[in-house]
N, C-alpha and C. Protein backbone atom coordinates (compact mmCIF):
# COMPACT_ATOMS: atom_id res chain seq x y z
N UNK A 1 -33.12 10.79 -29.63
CA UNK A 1 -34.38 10.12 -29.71
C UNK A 1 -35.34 10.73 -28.70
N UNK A 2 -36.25 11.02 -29.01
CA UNK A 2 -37.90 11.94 -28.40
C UNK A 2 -38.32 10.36 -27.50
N UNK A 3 -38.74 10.68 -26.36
CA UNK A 3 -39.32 9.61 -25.37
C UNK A 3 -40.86 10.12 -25.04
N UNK A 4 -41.77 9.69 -24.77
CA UNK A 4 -42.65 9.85 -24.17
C UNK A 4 -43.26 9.77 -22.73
N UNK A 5 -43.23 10.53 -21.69
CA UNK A 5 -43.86 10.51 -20.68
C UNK A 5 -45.23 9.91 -20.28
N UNK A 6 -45.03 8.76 -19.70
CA UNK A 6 -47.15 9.02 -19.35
C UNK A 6 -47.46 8.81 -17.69
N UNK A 7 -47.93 9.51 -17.38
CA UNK A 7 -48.19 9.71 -15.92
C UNK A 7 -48.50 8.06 -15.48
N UNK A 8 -47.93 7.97 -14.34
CA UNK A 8 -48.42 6.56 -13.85
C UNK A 8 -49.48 6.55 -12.61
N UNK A 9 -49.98 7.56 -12.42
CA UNK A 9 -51.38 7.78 -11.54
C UNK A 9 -52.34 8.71 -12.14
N UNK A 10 -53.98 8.58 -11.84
CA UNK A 10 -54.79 9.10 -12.84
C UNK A 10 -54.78 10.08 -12.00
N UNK A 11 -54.10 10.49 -11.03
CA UNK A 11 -54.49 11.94 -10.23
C UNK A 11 -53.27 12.56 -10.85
N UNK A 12 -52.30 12.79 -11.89
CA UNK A 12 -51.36 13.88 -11.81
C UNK A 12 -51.65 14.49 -12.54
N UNK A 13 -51.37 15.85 -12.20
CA UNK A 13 -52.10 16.69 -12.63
C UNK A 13 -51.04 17.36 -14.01
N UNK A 14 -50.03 16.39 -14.30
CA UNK A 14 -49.13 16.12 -15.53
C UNK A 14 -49.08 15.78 -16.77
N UNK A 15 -49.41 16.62 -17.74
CA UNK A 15 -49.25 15.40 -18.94
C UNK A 15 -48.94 14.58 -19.49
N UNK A 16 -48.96 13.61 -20.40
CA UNK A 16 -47.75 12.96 -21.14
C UNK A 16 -47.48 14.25 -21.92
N UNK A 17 -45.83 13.95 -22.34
CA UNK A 17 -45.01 14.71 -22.80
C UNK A 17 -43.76 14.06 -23.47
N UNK A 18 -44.04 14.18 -24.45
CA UNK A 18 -43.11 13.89 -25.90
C UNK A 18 -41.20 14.85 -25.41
N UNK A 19 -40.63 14.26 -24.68
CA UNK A 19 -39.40 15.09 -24.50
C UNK A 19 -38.84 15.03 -24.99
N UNK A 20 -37.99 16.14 -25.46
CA UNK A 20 -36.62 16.33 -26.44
C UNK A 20 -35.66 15.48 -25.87
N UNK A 21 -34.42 15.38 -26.63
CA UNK A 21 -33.13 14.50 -26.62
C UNK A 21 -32.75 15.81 -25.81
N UNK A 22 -31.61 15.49 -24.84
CA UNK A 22 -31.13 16.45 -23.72
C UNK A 22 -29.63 16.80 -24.18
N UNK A 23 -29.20 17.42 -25.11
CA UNK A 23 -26.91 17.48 -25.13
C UNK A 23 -26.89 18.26 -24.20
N UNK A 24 -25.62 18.32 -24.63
CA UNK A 24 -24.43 19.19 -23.96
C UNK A 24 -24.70 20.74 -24.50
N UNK A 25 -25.53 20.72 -25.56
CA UNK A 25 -25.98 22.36 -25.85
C UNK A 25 -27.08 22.66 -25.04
N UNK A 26 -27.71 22.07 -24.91
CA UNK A 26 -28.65 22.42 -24.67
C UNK A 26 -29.72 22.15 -22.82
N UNK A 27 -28.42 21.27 -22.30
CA UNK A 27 -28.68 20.84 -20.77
C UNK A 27 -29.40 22.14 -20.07
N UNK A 28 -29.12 23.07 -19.89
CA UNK A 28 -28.93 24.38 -19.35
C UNK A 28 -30.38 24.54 -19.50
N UNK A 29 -31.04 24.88 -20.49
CA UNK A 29 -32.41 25.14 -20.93
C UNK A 29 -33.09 24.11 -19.98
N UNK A 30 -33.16 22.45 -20.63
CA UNK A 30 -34.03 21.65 -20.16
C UNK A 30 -33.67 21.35 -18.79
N UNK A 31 -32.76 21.38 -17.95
CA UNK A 31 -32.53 21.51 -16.70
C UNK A 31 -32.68 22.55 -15.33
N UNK A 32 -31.95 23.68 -15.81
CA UNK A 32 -32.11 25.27 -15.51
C UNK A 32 -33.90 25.09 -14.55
N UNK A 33 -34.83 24.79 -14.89
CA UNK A 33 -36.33 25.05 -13.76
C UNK A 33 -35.84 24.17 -12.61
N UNK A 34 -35.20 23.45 -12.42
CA UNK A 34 -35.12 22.92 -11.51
C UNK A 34 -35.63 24.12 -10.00
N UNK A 35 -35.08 25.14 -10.40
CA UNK A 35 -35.01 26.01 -9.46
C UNK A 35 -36.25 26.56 -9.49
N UNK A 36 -36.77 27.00 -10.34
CA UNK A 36 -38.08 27.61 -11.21
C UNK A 36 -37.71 28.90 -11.74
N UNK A 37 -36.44 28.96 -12.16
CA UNK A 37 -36.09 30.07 -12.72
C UNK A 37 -35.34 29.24 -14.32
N UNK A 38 -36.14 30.23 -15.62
CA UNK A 38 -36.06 29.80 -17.19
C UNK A 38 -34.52 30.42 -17.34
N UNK A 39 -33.87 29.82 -18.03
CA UNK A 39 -32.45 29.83 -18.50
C UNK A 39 -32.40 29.82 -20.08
N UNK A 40 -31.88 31.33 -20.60
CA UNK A 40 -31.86 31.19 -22.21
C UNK A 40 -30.21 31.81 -22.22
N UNK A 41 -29.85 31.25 -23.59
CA UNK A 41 -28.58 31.23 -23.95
C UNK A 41 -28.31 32.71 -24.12
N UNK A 42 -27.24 33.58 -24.03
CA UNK A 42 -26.92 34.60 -23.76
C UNK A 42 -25.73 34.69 -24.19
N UNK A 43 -25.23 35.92 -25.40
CA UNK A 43 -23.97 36.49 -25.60
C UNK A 43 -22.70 37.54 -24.75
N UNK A 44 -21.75 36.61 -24.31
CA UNK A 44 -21.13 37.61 -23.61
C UNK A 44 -20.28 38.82 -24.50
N UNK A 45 -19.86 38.77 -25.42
CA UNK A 45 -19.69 39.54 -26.15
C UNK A 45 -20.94 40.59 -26.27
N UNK A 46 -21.83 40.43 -27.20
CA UNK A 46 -22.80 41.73 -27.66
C UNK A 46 -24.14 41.65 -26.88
N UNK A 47 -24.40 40.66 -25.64
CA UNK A 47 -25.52 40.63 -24.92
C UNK A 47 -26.66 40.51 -25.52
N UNK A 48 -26.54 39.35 -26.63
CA UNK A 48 -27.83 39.29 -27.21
C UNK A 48 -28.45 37.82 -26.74
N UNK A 49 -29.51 37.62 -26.52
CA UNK A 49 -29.92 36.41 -25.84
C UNK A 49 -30.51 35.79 -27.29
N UNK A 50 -29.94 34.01 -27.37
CA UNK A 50 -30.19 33.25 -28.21
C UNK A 50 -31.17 32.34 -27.67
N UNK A 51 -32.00 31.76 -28.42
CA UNK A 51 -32.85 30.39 -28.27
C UNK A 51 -33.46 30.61 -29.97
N UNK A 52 -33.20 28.88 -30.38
CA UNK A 52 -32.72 27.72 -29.69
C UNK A 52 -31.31 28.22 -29.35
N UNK A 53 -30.56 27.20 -28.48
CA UNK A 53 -29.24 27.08 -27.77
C UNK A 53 -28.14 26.71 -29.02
N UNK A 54 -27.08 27.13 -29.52
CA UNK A 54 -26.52 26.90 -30.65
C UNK A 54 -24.87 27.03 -29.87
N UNK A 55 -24.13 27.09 -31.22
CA UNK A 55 -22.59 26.51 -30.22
C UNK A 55 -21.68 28.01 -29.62
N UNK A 56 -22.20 28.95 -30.50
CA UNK A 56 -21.65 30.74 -30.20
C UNK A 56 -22.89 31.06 -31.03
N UNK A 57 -22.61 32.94 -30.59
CA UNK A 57 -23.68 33.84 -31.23
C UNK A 57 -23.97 33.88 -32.74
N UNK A 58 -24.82 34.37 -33.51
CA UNK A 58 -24.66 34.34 -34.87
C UNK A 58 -24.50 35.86 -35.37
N UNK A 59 -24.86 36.84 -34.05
CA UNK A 59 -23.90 38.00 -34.57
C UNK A 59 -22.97 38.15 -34.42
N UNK A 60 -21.98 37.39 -33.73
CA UNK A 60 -20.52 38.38 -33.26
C UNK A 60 -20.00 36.97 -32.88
N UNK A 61 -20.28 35.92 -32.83
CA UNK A 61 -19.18 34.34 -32.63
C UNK A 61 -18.78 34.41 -31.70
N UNK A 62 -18.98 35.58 -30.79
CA UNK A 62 -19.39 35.63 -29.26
C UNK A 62 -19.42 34.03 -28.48
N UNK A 63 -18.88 34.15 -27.23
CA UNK A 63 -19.38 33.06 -26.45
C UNK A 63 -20.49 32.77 -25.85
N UNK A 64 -21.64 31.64 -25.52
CA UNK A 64 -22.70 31.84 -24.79
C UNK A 64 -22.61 31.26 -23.60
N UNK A 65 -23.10 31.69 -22.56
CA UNK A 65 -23.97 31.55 -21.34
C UNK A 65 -25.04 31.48 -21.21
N UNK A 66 -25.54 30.97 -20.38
CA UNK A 66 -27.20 30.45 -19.84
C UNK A 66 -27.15 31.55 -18.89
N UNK A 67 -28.06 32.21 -18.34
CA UNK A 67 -28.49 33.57 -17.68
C UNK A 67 -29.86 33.27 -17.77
N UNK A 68 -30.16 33.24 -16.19
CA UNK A 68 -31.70 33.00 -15.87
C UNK A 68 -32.23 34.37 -16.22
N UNK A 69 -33.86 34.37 -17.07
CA UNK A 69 -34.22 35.32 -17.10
C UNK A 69 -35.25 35.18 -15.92
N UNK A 70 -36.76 36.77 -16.60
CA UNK A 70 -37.67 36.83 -15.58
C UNK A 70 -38.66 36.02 -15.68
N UNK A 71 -38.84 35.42 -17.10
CA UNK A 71 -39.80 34.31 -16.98
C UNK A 71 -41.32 35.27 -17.58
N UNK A 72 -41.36 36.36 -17.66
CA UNK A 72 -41.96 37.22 -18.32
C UNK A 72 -42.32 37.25 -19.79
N UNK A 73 -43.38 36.66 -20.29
CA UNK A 73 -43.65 36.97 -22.09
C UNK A 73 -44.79 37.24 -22.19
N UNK A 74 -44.94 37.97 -23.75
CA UNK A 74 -46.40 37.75 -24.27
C UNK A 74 -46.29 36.36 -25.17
N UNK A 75 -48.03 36.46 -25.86
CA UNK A 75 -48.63 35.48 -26.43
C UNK A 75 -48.01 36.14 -27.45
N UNK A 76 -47.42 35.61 -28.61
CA UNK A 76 -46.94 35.89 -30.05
C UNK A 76 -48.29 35.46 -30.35
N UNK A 77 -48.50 34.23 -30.72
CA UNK A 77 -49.14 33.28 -31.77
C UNK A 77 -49.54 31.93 -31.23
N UNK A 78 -50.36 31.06 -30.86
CA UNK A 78 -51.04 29.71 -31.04
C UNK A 78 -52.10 29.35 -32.08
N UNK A 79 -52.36 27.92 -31.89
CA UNK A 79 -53.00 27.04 -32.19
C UNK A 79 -53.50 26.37 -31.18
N UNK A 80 -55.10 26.02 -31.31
CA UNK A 80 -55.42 24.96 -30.43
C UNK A 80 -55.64 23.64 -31.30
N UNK A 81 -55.20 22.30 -30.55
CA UNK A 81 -54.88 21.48 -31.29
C UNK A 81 -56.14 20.49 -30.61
N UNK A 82 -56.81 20.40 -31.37
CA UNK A 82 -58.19 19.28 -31.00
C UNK A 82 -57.73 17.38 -31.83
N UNK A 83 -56.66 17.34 -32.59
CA UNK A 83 -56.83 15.96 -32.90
C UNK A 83 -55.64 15.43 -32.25
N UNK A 84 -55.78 14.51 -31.48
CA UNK A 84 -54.77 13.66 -30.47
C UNK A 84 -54.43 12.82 -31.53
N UNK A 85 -52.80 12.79 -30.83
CA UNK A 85 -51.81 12.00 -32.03
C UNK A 85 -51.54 11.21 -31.42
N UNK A 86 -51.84 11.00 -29.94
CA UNK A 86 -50.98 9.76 -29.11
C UNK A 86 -52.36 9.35 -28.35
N UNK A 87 -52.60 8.23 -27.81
CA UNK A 87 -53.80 7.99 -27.08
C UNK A 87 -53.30 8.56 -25.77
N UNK A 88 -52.36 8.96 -25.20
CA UNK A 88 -51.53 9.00 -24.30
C UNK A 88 -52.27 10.61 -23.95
N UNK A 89 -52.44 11.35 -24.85
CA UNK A 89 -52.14 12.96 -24.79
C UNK A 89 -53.71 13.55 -25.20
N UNK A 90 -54.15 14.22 -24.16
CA UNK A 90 -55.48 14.57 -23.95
C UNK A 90 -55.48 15.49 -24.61
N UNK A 91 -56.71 16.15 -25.26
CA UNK A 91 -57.03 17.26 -26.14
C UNK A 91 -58.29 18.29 -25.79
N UNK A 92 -58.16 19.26 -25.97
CA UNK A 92 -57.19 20.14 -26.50
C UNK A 92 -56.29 20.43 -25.92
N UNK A 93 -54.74 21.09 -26.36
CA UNK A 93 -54.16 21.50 -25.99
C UNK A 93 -52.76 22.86 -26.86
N UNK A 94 -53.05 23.58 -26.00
CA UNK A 94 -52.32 24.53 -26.67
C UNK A 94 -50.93 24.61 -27.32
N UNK A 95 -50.30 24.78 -28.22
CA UNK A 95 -48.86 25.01 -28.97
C UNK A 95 -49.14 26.77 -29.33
N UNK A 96 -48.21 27.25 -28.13
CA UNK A 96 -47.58 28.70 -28.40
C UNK A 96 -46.62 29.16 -28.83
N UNK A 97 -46.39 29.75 -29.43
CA UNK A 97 -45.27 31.08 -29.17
C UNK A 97 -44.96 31.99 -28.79
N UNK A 98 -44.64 32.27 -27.75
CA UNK A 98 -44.47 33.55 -26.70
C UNK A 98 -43.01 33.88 -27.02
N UNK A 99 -43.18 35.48 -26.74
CA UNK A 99 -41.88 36.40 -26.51
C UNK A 99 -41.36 36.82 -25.39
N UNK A 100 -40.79 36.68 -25.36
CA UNK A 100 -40.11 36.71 -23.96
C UNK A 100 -39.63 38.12 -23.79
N UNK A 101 -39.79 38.63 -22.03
CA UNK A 101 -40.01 40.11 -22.43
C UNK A 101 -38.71 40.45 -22.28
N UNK A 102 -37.20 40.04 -22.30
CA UNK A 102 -36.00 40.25 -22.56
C UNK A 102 -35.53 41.20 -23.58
N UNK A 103 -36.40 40.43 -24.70
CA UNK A 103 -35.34 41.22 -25.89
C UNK A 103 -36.21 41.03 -26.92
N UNK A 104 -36.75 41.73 -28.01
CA UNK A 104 -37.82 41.93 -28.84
C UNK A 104 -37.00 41.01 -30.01
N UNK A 105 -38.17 39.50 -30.14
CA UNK A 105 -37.86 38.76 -31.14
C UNK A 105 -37.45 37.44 -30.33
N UNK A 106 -37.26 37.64 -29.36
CA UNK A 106 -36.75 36.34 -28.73
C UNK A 106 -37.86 35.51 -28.47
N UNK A 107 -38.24 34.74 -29.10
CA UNK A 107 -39.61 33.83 -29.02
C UNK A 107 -39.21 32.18 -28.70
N UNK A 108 -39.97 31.31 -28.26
CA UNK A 108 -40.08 30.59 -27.74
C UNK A 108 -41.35 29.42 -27.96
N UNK A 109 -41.05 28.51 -28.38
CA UNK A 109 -42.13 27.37 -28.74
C UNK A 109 -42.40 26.46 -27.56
N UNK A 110 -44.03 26.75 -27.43
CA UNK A 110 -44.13 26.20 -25.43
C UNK A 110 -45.78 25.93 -25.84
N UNK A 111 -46.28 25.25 -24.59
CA UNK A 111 -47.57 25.14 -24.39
C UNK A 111 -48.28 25.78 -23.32
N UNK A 112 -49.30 26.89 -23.65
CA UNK A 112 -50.27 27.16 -22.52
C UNK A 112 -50.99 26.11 -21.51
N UNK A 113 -50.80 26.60 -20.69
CA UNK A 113 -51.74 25.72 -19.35
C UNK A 113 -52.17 26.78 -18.62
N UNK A 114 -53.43 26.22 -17.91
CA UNK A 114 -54.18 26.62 -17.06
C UNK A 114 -54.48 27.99 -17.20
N UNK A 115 -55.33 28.04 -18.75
CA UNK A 115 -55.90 28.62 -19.15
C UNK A 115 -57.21 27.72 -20.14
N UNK A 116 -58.69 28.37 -20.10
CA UNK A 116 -59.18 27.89 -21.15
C UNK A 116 -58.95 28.71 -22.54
N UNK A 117 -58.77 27.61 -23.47
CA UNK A 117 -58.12 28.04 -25.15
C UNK A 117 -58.83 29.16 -25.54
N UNK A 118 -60.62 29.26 -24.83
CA UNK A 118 -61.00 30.38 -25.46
C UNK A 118 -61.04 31.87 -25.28
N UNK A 119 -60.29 32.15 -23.94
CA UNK A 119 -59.88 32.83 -23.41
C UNK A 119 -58.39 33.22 -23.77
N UNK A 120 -57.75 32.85 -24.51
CA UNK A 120 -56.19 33.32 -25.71
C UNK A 120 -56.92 34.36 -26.35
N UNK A 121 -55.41 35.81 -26.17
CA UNK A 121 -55.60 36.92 -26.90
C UNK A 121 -54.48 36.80 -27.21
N UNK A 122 -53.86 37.05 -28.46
CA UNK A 122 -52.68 37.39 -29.23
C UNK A 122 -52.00 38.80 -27.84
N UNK A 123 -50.73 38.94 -27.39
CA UNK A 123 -50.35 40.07 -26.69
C UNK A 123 -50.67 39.93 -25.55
N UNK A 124 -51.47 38.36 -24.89
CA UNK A 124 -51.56 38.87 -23.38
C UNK A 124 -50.27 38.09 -22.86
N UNK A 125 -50.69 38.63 -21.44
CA UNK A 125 -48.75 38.34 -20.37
C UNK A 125 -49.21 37.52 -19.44
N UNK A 126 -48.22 36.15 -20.08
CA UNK A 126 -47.76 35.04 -19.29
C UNK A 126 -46.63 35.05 -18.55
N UNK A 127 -46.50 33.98 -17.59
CA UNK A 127 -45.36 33.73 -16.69
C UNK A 127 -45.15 32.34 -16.57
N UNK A 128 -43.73 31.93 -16.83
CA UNK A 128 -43.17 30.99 -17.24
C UNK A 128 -44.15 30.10 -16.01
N UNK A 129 -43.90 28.51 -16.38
CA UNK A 129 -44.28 27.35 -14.81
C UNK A 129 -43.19 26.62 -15.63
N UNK A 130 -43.19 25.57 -14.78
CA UNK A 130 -42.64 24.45 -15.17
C UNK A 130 -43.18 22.94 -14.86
N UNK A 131 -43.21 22.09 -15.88
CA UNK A 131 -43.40 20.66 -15.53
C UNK A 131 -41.69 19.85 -15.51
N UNK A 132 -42.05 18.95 -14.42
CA UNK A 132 -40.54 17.95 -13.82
C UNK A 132 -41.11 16.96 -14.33
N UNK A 133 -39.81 16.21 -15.35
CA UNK A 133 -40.69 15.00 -15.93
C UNK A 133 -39.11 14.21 -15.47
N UNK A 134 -39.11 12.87 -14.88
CA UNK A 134 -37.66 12.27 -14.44
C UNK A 134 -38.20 11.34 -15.31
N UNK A 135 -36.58 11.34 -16.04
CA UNK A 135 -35.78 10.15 -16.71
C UNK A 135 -34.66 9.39 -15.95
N UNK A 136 -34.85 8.32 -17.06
CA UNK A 136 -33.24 7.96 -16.43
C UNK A 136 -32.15 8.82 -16.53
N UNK A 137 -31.95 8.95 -16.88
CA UNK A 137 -30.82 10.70 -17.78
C UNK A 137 -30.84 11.78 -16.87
N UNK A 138 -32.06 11.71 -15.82
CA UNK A 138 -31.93 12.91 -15.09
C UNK A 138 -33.54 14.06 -14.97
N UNK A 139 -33.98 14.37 -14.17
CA UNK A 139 -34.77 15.22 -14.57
C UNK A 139 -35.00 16.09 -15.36
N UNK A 140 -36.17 16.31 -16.15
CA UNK A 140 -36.12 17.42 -17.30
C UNK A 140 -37.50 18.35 -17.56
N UNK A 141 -37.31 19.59 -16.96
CA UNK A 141 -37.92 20.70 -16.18
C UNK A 141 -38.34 21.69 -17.77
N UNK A 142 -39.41 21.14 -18.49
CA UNK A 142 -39.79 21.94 -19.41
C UNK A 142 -40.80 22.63 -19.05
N UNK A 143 -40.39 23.71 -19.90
CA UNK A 143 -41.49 25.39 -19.78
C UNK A 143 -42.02 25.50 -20.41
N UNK A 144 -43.07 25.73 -19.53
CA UNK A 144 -44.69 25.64 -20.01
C UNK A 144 -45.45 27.33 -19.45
N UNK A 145 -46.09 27.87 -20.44
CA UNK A 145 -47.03 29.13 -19.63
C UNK A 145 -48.01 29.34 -19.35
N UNK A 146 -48.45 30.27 -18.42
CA UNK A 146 -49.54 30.37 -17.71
C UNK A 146 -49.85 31.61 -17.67
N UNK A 147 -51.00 31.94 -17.92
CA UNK A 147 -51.75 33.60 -17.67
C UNK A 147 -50.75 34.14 -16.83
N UNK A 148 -50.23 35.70 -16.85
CA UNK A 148 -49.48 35.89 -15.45
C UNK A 148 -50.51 36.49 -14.62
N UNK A 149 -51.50 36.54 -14.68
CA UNK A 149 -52.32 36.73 -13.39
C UNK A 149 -52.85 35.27 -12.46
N UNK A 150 -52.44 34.45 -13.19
CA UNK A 150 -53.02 32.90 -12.63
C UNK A 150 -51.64 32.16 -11.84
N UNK A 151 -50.44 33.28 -12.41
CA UNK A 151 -49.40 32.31 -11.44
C UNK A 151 -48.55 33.05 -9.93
N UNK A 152 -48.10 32.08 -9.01
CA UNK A 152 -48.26 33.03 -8.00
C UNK A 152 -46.80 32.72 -7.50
């Protein structure tokens, strides 16, 4: 079940945020920033890095590991989204897809920040951030990107 975040002071500089259900597949990902380093699933067999997080590889049934990457992507593809679905969730706001500069194809469904929308070029280079959103369940450290010239 998806929960909703909503900041409980008008100064955070946090969104609400619609969070995923957290398993046992997938802890690693939504946990892993704690540190501020992004964690994608990884084949020890043929070294191919997976996302989403699944139970083995789908080339080789390989075992996976979580292996922090550099946090390094381009812009694949967005949308800017101007109609608010929650009164909760301010608009606009970006839904990307970035590639992650690991392994060609390895893409990733995330939201730009701290950037204005009209300033998105298809191919420019972001660097991972992270927002800490605590549950009862535990903190949950989703990745979010940022211009990589804007993060430090």
């Amino acid at each position: 079940m998806y929960s909703l975040t909503v900041p409980v002071s008008p100064v955070s500089a946090k969104p609400p945020r619609i969070l995923p259900p957290v398993d046992d597949a997938s802890r690693p990902f939504w946990t892993g920033g704690a540190d501020g380093r992004l964690r994608i699933a990884h084949c020890r067999a043929c070294g191919r890095y997976i996302h989403p997080p699944r139970p083995g590889c789908p080339d080789c049934a390989g075992a996976l590991e979580f292996v922090a990457v550099s946090g390094d992507a381009t812009l694949f593809t967005y949308t800017v989204a101007h109609q608010q679905f929650h009164p909760a969730v301010p608009t606009p706001f970006v839904i990307a897809v970035v590639q992650l500069a690991e392994q060609p194809g390895l893409r990733l469904v995330t939201n730009i920040v701290e950037c204005d929308p009209a300033a998105l070029v298809s191919g420019m280079p972001l660097r991972v951030r992270f927002e800490r959103h605590d549950q009862a369940t535990g903190s949950v450290f989703v990745p979010v990107f940022a211009p990589a010239d804007t993060v430090t």
